[in-house]
PDB file of N, CA and C in Angstrom:
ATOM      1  N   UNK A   1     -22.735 109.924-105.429  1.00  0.00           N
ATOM      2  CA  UNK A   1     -22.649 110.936-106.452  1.00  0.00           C
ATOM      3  C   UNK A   1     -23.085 112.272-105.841  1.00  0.00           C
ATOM      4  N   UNK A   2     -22.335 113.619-105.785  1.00  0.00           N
ATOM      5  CA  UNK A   2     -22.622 114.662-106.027  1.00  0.00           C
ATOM      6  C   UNK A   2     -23.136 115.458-106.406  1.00  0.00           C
ATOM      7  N   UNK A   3     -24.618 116.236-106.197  1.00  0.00           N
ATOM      8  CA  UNK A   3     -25.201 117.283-106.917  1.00  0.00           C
ATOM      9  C   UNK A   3     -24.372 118.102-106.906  1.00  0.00           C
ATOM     10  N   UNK A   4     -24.938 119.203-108.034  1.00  0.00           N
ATOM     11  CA  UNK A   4     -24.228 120.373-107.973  1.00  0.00           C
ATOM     12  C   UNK A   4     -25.409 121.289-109.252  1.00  0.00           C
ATOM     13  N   UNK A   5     -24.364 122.311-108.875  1.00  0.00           N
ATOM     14  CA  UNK A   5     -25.752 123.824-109.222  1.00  0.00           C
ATOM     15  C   UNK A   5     -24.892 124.584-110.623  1.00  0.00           C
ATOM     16  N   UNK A   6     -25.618 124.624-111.560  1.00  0.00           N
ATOM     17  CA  UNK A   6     -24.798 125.170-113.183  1.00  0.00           C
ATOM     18  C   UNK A   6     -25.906 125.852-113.528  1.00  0.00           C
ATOM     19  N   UNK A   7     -25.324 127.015-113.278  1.00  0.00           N
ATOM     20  CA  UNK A   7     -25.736 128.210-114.392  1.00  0.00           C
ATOM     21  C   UNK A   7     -24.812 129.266-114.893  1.00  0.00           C
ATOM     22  N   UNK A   8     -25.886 129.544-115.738  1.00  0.00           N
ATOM     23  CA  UNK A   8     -25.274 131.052-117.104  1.00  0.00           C
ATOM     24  C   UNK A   8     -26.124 132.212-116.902  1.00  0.00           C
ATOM     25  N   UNK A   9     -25.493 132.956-116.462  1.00  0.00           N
ATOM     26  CA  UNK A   9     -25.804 134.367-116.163  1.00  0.00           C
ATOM     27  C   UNK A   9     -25.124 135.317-116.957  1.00  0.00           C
ATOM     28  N   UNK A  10     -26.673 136.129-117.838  1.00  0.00           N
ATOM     29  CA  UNK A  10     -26.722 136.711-119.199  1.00  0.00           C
ATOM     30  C   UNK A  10     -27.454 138.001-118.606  1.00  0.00           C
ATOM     31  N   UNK A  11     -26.420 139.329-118.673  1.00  0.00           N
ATOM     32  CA  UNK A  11     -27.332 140.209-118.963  1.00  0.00           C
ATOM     33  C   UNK A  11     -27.959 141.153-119.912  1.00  0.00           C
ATOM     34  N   UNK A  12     -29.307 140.670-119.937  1.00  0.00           N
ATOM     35  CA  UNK A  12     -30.049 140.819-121.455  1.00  0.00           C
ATOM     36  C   UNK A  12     -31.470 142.157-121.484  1.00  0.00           C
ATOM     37  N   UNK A  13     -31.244 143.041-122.638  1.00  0.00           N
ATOM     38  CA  UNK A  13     -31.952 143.530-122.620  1.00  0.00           C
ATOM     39  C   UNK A  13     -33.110 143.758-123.788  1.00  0.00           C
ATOM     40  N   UNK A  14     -34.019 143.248-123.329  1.00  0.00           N
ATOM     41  CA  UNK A  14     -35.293 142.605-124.094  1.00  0.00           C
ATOM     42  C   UNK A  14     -36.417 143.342-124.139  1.00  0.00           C
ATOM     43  N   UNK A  15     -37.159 143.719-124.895  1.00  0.00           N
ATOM     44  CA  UNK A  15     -38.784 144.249-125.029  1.00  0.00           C
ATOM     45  C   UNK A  15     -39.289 142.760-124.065  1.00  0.00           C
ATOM     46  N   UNK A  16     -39.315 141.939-124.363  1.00  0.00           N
ATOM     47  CA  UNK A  16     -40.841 140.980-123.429  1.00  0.00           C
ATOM     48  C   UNK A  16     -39.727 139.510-122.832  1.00  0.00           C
ATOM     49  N   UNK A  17     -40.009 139.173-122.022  1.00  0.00           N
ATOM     50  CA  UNK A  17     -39.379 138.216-121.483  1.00  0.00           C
ATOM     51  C   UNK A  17     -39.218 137.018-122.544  1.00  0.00           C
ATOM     52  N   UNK A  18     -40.166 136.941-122.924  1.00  0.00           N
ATOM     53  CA  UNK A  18     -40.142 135.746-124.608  1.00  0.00           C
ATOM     54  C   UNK A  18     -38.431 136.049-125.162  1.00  0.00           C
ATOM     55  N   UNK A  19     -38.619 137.833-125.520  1.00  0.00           N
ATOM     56  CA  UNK A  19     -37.722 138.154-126.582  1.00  0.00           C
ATOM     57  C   UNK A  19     -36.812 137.703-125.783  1.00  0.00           C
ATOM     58  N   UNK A  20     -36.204 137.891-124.623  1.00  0.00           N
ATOM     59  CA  UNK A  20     -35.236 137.898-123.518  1.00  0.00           C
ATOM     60  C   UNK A  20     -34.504 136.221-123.426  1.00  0.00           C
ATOM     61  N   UNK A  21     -35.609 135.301-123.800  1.00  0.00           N
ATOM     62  CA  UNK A  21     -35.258 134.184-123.676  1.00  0.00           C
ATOM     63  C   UNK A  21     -34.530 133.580-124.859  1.00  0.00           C
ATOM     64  N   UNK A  22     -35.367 134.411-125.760  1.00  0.00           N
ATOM     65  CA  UNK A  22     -35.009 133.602-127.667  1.00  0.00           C
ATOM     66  C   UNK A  22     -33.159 134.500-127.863  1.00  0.00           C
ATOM     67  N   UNK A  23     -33.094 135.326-126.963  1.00  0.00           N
ATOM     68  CA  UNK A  23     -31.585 136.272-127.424  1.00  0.00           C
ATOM     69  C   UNK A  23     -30.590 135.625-125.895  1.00  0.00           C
ATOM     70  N   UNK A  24     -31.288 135.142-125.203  1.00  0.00           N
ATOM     71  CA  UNK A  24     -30.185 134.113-124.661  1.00  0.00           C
ATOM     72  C   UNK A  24     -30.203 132.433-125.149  1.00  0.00           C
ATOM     73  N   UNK A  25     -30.585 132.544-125.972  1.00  0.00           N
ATOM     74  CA  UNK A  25     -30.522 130.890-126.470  1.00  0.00           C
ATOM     75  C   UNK A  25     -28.979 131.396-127.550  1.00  0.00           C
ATOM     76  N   UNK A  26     -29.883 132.569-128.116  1.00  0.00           N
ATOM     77  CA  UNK A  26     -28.847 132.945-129.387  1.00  0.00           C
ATOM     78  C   UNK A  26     -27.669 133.477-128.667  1.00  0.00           C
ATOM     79  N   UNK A  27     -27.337 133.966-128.103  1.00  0.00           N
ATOM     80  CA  UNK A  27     -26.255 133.901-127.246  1.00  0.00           C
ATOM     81  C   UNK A  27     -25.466 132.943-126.771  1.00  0.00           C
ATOM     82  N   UNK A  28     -26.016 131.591-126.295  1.00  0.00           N
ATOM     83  CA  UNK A  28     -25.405 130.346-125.942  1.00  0.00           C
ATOM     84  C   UNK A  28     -24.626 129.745-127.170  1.00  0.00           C
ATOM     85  N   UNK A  29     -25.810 129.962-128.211  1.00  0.00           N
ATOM     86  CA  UNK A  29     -24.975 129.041-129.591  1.00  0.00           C
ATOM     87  C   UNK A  29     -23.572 129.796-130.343  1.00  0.00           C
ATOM     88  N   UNK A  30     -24.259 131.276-129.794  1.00  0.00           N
ATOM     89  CA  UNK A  30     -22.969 131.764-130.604  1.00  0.00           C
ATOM     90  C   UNK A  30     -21.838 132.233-130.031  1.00  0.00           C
ATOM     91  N   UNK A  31     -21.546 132.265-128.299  1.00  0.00           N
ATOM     92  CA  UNK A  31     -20.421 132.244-127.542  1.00  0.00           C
ATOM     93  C   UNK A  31     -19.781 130.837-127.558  1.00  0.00           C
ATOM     94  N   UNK A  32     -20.749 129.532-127.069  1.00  0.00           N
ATOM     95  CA  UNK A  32     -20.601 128.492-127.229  1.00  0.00           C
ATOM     96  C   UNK A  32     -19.299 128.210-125.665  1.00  0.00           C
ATOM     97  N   UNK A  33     -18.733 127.117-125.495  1.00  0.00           N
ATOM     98  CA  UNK A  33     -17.882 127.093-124.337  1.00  0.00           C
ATOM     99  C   UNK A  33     -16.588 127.435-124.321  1.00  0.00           C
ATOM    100  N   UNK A  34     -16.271 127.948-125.297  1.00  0.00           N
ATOM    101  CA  UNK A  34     -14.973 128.547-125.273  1.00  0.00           C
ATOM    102  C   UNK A  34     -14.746 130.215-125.016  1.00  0.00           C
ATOM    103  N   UNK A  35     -16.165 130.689-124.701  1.00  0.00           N
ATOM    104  CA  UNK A  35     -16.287 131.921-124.322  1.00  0.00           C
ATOM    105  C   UNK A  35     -16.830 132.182-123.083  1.00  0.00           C
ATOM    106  N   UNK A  36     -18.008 131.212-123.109  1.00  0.00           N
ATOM    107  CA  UNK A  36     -18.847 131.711-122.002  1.00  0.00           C
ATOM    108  C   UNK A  36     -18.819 131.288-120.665  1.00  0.00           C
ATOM    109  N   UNK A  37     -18.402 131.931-119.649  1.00  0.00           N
ATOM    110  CA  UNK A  37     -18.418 131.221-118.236  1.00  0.00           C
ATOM    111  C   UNK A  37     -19.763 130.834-117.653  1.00  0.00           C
ATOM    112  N   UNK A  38     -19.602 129.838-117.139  1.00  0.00           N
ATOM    113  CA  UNK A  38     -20.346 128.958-116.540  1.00  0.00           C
ATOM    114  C   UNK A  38     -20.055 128.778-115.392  1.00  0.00           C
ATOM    115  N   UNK A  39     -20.843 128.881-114.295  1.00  0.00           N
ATOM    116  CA  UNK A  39     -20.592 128.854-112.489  1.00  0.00           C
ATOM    117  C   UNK A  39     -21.817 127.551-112.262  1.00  0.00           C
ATOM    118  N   UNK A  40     -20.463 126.923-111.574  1.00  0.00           N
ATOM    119  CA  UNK A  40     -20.407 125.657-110.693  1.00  0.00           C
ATOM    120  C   UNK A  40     -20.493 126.014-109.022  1.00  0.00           C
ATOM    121  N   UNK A  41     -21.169 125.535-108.666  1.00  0.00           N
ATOM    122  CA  UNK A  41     -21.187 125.199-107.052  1.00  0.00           C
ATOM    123  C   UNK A  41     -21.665 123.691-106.478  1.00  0.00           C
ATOM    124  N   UNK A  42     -21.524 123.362-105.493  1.00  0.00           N
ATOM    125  CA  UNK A  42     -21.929 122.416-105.016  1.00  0.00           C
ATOM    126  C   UNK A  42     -23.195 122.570-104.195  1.00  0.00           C
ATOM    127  N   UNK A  43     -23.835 122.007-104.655  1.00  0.00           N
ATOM    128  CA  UNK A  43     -25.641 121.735-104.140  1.00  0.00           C
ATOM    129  C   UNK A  43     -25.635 122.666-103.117  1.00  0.00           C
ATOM    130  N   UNK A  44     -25.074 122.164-102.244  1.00  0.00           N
ATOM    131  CA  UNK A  44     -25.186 122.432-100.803  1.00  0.00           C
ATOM    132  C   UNK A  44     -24.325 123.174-100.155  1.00  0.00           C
ATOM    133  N   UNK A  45     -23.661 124.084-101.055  1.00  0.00           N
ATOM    134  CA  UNK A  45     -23.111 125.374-100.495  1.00  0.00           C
ATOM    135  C   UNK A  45     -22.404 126.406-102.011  1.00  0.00           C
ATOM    136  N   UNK A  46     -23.499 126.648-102.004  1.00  0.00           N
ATOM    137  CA  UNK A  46     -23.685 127.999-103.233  1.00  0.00           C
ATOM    138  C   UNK A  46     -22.147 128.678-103.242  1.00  0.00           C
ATOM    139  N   UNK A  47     -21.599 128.742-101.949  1.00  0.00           N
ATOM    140  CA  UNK A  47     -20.871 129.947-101.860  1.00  0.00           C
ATOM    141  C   UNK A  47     -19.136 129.347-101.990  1.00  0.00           C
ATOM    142  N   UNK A  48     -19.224 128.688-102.449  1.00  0.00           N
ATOM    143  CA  UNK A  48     -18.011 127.572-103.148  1.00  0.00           C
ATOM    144  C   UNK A  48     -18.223 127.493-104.623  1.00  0.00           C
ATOM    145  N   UNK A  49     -19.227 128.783-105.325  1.00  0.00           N
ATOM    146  CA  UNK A  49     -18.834 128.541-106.803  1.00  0.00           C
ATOM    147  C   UNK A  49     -18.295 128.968-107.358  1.00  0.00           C
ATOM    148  N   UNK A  50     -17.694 128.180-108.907  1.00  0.00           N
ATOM    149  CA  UNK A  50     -16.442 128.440-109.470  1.00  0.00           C
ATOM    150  C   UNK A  50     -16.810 129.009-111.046  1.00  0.00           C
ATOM    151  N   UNK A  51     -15.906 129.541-111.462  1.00  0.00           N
ATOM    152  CA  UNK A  51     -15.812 129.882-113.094  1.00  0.00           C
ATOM    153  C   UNK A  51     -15.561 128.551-114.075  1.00  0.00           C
ATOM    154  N   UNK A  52     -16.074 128.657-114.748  1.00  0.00           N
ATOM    155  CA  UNK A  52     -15.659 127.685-115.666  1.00  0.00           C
ATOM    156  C   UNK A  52     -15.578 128.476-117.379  1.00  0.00           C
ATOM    157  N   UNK A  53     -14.499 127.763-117.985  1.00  0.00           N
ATOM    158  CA  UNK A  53     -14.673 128.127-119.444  1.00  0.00           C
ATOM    159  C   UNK A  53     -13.796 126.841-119.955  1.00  0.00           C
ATOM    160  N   UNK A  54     -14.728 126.471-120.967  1.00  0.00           N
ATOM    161  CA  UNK A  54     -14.376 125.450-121.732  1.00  0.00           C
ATOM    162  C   UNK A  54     -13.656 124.219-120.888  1.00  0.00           C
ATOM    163  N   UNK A  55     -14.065 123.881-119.402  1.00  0.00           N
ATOM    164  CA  UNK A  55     -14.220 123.016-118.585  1.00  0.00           C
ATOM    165  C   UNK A  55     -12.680 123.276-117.717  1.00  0.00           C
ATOM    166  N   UNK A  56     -12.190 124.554-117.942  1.00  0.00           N
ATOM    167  CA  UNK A  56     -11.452 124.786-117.087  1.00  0.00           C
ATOM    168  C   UNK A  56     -11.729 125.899-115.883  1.00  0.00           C
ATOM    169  N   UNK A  57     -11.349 126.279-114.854  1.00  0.00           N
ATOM    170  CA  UNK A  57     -11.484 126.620-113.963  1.00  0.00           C
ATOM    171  C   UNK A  57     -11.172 127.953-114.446  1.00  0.00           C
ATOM    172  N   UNK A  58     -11.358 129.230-114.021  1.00  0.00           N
ATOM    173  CA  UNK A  58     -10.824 130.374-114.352  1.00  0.00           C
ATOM    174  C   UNK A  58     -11.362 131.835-113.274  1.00  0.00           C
ATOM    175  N   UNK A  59     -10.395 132.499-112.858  1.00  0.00           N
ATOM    176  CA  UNK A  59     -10.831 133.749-112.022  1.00  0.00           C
ATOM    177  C   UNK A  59     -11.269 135.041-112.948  1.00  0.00           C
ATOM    178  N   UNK A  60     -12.911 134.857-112.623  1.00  0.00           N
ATOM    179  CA  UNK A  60     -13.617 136.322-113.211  1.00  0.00           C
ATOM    180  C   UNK A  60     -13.276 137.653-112.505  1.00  0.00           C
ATOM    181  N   UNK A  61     -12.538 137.424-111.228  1.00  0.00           N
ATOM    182  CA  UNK A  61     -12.466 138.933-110.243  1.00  0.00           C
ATOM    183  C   UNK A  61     -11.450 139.682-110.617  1.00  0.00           C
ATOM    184  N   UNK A  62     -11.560 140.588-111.252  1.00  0.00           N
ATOM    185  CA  UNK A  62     -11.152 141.734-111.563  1.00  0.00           C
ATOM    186  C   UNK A  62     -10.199 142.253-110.578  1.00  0.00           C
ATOM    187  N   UNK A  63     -10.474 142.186-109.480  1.00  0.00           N
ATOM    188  CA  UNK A  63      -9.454 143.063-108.244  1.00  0.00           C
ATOM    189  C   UNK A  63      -8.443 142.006-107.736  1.00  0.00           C
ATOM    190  N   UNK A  64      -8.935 140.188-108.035  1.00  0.00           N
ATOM    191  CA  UNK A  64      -7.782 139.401-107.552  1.00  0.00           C
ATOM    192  C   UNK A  64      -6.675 138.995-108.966  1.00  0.00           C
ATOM    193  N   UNK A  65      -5.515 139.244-108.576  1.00  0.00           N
ATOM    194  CA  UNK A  65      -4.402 138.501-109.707  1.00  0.00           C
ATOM    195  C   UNK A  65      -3.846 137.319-108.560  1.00  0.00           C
TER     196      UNK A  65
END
């Protein structure tokens, strides 16, 4: 089996890191996976990660078509 590395990268602007945390929770529930990309990599090489939305693959780069 395969590790691998999942995160959500939110940029949030908060009075106290608390607040910062409670407005990315609320953020998760209310984009939910049909909005929000999610980056996949494999454990062991960060630099192979991918977009995800709603468990499909998808290009965030702006400059590639």
């Amino acid at each position: 089996m395969r590790s691998w590395l999942v995160s959500v990268d939110l940029p949030i602007e908060a009075e106290s890191p608390a607040a910062a945390v409670e407005q990315f929770w609320a953020y998760l529930r209310e984009l939910g996976p049909s909005e929000l990309p999610v980056f996949v990599s494999p454990a062991d090489d960060e630099l192979a990660m991918a977009a995800y939305v709603s468990g499909v693959e998808v290009n965030l780069d702006p400059e590639e078509e």
